[in-house]
Protein backbone atom coordinates (compact mmCIF):
# COMPACT_ATOMS: atom_id res chain seq x y z
CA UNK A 1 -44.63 99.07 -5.45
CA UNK A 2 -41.70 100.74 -7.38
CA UNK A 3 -41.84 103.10 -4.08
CA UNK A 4 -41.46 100.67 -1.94
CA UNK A 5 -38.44 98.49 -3.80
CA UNK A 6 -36.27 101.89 -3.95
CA UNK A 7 -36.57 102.14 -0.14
CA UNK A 8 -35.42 99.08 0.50
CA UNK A 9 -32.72 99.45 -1.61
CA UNK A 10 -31.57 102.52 -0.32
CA UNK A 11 -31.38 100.36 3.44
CA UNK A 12 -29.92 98.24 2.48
CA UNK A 13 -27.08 99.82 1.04
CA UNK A 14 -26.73 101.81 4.07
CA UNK A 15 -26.03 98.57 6.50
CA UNK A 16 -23.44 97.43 3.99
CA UNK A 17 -21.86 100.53 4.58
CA UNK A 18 -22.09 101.01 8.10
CA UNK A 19 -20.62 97.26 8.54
CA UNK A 20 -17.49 98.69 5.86
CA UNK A 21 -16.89 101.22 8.00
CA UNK A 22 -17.17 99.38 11.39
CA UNK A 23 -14.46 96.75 10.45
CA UNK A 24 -12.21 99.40 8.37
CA UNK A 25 -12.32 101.41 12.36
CA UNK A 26 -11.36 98.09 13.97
CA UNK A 27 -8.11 96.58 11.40
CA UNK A 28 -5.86 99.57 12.77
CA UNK A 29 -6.25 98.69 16.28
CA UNK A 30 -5.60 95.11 14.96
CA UNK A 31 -2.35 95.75 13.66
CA UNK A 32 -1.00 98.68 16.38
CA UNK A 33 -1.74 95.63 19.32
CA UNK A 34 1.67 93.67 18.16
CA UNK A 35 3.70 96.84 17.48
CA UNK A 36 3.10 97.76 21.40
CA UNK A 37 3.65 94.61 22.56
CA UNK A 38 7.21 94.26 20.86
CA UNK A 39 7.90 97.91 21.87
CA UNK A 40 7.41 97.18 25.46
CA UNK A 41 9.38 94.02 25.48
CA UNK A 42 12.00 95.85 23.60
CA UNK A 43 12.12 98.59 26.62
CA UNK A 44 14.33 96.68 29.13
CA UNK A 45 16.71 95.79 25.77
CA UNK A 46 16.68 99.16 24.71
CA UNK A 47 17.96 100.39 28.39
CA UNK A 48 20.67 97.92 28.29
CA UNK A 49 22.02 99.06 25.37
CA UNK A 50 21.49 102.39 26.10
CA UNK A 51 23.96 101.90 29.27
CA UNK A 52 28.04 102.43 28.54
CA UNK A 53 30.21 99.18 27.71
CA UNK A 54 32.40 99.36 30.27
CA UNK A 55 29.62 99.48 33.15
CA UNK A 56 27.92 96.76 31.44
CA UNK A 57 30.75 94.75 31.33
CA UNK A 58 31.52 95.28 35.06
CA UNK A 59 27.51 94.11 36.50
CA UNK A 60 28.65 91.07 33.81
CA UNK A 61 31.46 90.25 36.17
CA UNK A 62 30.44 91.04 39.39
CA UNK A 63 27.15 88.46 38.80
CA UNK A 64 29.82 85.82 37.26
CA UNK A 65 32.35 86.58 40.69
CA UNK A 66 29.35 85.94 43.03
CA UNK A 67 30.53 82.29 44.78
CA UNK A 68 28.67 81.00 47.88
CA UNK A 69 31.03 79.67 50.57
CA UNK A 70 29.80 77.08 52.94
CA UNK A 71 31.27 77.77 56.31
CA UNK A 72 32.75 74.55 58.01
CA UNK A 73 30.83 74.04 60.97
CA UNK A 74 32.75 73.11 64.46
CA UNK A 75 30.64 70.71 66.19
CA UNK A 76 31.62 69.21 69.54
CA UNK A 77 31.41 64.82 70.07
CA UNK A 78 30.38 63.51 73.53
CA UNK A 79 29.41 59.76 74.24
CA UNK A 80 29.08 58.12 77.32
CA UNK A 81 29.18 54.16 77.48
CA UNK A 82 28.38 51.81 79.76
CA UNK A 83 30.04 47.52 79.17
CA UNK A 84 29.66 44.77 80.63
CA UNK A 85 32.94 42.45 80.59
CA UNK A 86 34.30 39.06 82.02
CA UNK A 87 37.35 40.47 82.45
CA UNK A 88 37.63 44.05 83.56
CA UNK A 89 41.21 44.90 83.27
CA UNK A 90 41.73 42.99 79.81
CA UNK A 91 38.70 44.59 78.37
CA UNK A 92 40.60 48.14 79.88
CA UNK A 93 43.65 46.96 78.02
CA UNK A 94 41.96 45.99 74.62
CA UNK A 95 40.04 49.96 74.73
CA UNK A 96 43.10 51.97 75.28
CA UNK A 97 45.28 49.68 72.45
CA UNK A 98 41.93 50.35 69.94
CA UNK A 99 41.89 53.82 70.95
CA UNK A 100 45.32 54.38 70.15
CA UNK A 101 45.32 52.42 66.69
CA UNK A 102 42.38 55.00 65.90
CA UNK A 103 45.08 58.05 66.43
CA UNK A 104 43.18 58.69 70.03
CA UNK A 105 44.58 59.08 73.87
CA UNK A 106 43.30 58.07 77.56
CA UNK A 107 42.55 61.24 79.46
CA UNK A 108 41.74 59.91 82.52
CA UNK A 109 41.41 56.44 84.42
CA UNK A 110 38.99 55.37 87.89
CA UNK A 111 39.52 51.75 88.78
CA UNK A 112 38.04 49.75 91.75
CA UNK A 113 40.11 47.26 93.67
CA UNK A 114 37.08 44.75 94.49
CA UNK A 115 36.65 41.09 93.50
CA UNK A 116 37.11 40.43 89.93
CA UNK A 117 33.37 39.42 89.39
CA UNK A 118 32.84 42.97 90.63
CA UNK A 119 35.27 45.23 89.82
CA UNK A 120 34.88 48.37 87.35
CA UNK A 121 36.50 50.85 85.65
CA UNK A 122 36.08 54.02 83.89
CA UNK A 123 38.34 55.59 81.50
CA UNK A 124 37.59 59.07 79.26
CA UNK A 125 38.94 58.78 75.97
CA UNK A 126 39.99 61.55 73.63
CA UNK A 127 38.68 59.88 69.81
CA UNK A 128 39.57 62.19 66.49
CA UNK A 129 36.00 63.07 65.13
CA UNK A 130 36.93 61.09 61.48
CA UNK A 131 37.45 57.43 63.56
CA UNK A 132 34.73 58.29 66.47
CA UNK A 133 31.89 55.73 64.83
CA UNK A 134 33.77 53.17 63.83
CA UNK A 135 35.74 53.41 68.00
CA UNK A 136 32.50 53.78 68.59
CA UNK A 137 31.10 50.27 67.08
CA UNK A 138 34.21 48.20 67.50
CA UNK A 139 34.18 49.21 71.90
CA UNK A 140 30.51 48.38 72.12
CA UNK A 141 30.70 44.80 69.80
CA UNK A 142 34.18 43.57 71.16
CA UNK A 143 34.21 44.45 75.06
CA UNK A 144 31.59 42.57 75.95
CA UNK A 145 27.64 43.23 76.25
CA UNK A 146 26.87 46.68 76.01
CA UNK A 147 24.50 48.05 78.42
CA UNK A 148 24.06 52.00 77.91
CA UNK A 149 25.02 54.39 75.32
CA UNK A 150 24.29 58.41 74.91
CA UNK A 151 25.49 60.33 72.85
CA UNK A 152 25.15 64.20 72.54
CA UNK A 153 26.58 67.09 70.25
CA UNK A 154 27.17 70.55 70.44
CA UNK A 155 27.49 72.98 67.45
CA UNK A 156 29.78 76.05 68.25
CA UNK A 157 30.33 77.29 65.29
CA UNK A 158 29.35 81.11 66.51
CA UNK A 159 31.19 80.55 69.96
CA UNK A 160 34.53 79.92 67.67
CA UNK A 161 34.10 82.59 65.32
CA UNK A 162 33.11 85.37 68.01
CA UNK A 163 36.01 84.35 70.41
CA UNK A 164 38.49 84.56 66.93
CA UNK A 165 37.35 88.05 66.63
CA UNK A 166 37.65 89.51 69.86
CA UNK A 167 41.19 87.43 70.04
CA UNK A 168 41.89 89.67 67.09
CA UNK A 169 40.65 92.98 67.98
CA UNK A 170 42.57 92.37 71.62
CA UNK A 171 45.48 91.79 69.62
CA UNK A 172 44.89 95.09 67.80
CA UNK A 173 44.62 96.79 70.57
CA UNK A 174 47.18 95.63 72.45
CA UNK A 175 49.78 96.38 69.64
CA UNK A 176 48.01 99.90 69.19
CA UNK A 177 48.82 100.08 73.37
CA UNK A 178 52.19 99.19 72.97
CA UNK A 179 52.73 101.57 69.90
CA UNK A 180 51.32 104.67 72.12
CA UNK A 181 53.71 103.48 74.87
CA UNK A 182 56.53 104.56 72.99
CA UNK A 183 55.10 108.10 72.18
CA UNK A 184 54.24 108.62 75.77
CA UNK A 185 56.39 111.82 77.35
CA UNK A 186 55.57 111.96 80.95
CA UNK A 187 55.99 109.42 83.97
CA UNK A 188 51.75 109.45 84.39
CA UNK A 189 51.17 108.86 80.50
CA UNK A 190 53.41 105.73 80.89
CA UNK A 191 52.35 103.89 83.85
CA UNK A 192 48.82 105.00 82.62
CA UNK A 193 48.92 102.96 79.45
CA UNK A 194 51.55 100.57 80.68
CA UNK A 195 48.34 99.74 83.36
CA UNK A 196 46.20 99.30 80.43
CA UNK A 197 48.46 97.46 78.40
CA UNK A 198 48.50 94.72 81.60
CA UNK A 199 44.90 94.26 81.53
CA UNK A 200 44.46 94.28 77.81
CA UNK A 201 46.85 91.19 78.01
CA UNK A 202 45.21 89.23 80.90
CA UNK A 203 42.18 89.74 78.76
CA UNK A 204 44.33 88.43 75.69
CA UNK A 205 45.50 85.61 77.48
CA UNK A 206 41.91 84.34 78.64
CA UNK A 207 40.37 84.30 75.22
CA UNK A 208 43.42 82.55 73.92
CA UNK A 209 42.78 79.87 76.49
CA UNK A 210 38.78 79.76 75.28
CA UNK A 211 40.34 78.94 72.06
CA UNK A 212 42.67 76.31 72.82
CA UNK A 213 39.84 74.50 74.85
CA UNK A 214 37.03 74.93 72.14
CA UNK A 215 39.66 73.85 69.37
CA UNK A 216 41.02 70.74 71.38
CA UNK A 217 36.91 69.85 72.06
CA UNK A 218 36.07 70.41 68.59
CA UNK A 219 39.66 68.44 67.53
CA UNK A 220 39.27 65.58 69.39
CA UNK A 221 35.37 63.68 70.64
CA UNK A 222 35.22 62.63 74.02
CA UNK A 223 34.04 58.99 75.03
CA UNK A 224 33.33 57.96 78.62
CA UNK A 225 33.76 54.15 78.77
CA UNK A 226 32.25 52.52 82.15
CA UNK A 227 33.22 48.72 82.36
CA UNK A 228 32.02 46.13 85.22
CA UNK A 229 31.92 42.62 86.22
CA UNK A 230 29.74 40.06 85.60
CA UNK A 231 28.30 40.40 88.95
CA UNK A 232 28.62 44.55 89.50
CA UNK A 233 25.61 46.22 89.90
CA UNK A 234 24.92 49.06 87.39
CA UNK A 235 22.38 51.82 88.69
CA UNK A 236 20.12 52.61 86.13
CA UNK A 237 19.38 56.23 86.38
CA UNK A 238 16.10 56.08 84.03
CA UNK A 239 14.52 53.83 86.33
CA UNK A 240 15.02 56.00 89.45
CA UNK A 241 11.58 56.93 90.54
CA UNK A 242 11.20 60.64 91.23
CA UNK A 243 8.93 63.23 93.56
CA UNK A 244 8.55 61.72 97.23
CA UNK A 245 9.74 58.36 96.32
CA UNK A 246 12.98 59.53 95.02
CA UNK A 247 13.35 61.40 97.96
CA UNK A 248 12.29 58.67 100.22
CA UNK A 249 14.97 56.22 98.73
CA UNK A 250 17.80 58.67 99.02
CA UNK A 251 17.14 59.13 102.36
CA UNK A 252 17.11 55.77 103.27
CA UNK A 253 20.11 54.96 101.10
CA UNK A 254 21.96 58.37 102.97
CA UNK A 255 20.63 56.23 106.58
CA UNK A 256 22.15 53.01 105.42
CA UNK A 257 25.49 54.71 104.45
CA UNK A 258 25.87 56.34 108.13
CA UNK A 259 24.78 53.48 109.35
CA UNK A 260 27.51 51.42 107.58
CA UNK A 261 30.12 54.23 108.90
CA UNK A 262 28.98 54.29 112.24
CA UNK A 263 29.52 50.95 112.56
CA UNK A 264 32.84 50.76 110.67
CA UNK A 265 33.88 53.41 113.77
CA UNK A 266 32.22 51.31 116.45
CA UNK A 267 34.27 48.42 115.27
CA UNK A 268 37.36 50.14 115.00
CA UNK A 269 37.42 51.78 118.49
CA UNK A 270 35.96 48.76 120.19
CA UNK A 271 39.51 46.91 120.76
CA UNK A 272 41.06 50.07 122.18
CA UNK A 273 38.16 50.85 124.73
CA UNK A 274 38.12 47.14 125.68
CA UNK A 275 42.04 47.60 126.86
CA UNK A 276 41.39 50.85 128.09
CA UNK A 277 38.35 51.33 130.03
CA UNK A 278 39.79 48.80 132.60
CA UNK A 279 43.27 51.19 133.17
CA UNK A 280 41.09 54.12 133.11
CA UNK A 281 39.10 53.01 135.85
CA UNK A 282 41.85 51.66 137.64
CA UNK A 283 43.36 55.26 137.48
CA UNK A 284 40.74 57.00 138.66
CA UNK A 285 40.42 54.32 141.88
CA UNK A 286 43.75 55.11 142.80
CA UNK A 287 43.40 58.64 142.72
CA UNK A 288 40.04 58.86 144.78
CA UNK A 289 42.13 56.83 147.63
CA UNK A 290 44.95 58.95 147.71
CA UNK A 291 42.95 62.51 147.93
CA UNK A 292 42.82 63.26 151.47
CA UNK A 293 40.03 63.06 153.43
CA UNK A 294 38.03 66.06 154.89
CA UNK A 295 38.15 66.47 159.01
CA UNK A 296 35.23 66.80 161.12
CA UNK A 297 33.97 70.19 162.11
CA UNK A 298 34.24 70.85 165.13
CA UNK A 299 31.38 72.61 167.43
CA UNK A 300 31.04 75.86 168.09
CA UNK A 301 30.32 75.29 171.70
CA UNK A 302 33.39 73.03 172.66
CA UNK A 303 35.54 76.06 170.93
CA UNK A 304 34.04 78.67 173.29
CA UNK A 305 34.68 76.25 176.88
CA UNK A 306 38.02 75.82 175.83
């Protein structure tokens, strides 16, 4: 029995040791974990302040210079309207005077001389972009009863920005062209560049006149104002049925209109040929009677006994 209780003393003293030594092993990897994990967040620190001031300073004011520019975008207004008014030339007169209160102009005018109950008109209006809804509105409420509107836009931003550069590289060149023609020594070097120089400037003068158009269509919205009578028929081009039946009713519409023509010319001539289809015939009476008449042959035989 006093075997026995030493053995189990000496076992148990050995666990308690092995368990010392299994969590002494274990506290230094413990307390190395934070040390690495603050010496690798410390690394990208440590870089920065191993880099000289003066470079440091300069990546500090390049990211504060960095600005983002929004580019102004050139976008093109076209509307097309269609009103219905009691009185087509005052409702004319009341669109160009709210036009030109807005700071716009009338490009162009169409007017039909029919009855007043049918008469129409259309005028193109040049709107600035700023006052082009509130035109807009105020045409469409005040005219009269408005029948059709569309309205489309166009963005050409790119088309003005690549026909600025090639304007200025043309320029460029030409004044590059015109500096060579002053260095040139013979009578072939001249007329050679002087030829060059001429189509460099027709080429100068054509993109200047793509940017005058695209900056007055981009300055200033177009509006295409249609007013008719009360009575005027307005053709509906949604409603126009298309394929064979589209085809068939322009036909017969194309029929009707020659038809209308031909008869237009039928009445027209009609007076004339009823005064002169009588002298004409009396002409040709007069000239049948005074033509000689042909003399009988006369027979071989008789020729011979005589």
């Amino acid at each position: 029995m006093a075997l026995t209780a030493a053995c189990a003393a000496l076992f148990l003293a050995g666990c308690s040791g092995g368990a010392g030594s299994t969590a002494s092993d274990s506290a230094p990897a413990q307390a190395l974990a934070p040390a690495r994990e603050s010496a690798a967040g410390s690394e990208p620190e440590a870089a920065d302040q191993a880099m000289p001031k003066p470079q440091r300073q300069a990546n500090e004011n390049l990211a504060s210079n960095v600005q983002v520019v929004q580019q102004e975008r050139k976008v093109i207004y076209t509307a097309s309207m269609t009103v219905r008014a009691k009185d087509v030339p005052a409702a004319a007169l009341q669109a160009k005077q709210v036009v030109v209160a807005a700071g716009g102009h009338l490009a162009k005018e169409e007017s039909t001389s029919a009855e007043r109950t049918r008469a129409s008109a259309l005028l193109e209006f040049k709107i600035p972009p700023a006052r082009y809804p509130e035109v807009l509105g105020s045409l469409g409420k005040d005219l009269g009863k408005q029948l059709r509107l569309e309205q489309g836009t166009q963005d050409v931003t790119l088309q003005v920005a690549d026909v600025d550069s090639r304007l200025k590289s043309a320029q460029q060149a030409l004044d590059s062209l015109r500096v060579l023609l002053k260095k040139a020594d013979t009578i072939g070097q001249v007329l050679q560049v002087e030829r060059e120089i001429a189509g460099r400037e027709a080429d100068l003068e054509s993109l200047q006149a793509q940017q005058k158009e695209l900056a007055g269509q981009v300055g200033m919205a177009t509006l295409t104002l249609r007013l008719v009578g009360p009575t005027a028929v307005v053709p509906d081009s949604s409603q126009e049925p298309a394929g064979f039946l589209g085809g068939l009713k322009s036909g017969w519409d194309s029929l009707v209109a020659f038809l209308k023509v031909l008869l237009t010319v039928l009445g027209t001539v009609l007076p004339w040929l009823i005064v002169v289809a009588p002298v004409t015939v009396l002409v040709i009476v007069l000239l049948r009677r005074r033509r000689p008449r042909p003399q009988p042959a006369v027979p071989a035989a008789e020729t011979q006994a005589s």
